[in-house]
Protein backbone atom coordinates (compact mmCIF):
# COMPACT_ATOMS: atom_id res chain seq x y z
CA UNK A 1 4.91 3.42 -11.32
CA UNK A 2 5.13 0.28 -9.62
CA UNK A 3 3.57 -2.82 -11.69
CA UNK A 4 0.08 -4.68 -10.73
CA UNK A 5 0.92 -7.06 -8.41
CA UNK A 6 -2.78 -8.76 -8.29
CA UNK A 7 -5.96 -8.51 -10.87
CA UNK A 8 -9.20 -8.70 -9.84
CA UNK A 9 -12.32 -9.19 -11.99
CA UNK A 10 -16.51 -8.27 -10.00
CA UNK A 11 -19.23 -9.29 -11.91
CA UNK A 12 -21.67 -6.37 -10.27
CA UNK A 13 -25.45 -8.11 -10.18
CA UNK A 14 -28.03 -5.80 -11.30
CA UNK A 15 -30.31 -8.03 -9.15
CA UNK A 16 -32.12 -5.42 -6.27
CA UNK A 17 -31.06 -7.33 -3.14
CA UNK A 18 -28.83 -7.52 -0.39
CA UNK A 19 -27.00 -10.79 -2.10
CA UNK A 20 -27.62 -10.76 -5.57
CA UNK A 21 -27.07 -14.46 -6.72
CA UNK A 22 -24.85 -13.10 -9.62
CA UNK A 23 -22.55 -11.04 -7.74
CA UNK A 24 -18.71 -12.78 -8.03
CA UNK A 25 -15.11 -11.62 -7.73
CA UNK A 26 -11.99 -13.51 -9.34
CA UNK A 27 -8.50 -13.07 -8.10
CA UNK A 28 -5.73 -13.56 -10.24
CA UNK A 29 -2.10 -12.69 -8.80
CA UNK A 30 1.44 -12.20 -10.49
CA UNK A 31 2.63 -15.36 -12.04
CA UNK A 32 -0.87 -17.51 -12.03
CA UNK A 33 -2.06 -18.64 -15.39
CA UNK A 34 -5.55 -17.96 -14.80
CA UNK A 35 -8.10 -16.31 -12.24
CA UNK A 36 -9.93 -18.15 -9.54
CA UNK A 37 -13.19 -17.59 -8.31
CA UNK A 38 -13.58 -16.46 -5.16
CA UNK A 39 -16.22 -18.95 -3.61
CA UNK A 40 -18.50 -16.50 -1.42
CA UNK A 41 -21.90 -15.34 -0.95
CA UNK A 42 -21.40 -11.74 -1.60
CA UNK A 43 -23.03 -8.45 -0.90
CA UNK A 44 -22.23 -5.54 -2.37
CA UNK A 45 -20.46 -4.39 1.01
CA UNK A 46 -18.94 -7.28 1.38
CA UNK A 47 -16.87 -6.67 -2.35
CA UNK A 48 -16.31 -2.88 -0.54
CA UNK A 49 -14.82 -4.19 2.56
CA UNK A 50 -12.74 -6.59 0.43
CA UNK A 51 -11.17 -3.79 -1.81
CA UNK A 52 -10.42 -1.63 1.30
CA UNK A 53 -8.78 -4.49 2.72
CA UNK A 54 -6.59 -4.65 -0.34
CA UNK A 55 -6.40 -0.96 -0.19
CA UNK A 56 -5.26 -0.90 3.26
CA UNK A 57 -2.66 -3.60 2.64
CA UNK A 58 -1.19 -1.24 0.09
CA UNK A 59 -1.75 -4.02 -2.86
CA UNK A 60 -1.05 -2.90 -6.29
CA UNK A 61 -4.65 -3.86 -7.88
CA UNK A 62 -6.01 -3.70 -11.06
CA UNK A 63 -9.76 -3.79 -10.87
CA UNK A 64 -12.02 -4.69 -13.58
CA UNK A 65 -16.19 -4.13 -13.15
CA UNK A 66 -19.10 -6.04 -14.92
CA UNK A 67 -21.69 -3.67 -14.55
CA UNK A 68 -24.46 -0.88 -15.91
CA UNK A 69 -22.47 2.36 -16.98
CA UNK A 70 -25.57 4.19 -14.59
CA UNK A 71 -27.97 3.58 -12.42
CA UNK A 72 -31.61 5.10 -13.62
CA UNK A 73 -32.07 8.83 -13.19
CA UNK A 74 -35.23 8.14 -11.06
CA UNK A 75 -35.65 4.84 -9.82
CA UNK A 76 -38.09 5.69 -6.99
CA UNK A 77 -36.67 3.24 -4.30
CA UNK A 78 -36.90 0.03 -7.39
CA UNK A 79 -33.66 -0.08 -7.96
CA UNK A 80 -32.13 -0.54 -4.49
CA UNK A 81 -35.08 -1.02 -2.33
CA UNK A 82 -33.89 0.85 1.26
CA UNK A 83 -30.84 2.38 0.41
């Protein structure tokens, strides 16, 4: 298998809307001695997009996630409001 080429960290907001204030992704790529923040106002499908972009480019990407292990069994629409 071919090494990791680039590294990227997502702190996932548990924050219920469309651009949760906490929501951040780092980038870190073979040979830099530390990760930089990617300065954005993200949404959740924003971060998608992004990692189908890297996808698509065939980058080797390891991906690391900040978030809940599950959502709530029954959240009646609280959790994400419209989706």
């Amino acid at each position: 298998m071919a090494p990791f080429t680039t590294f990227i960290a997502i702190d996932w907001s548990g924050q219920a809307v469309e651009r949760p204030k906490g929501l951040a992704v780092a980038r870190c790529t073979e040979g830099s001695t530390a990760p930089e923040l990617i300065d954005r106002n993200w949404s959740r499908h924003d971060i998608l997009d992004y990692l189908a972009h890297l996808a698509a480019s065939n980058t080797r990407a390891l991906i690391g996630l900040d978030l809940s292990p599950a959502f709530p069994f029954h959240d009646e629409a609280a959790y994400f409001p419209g989706w």
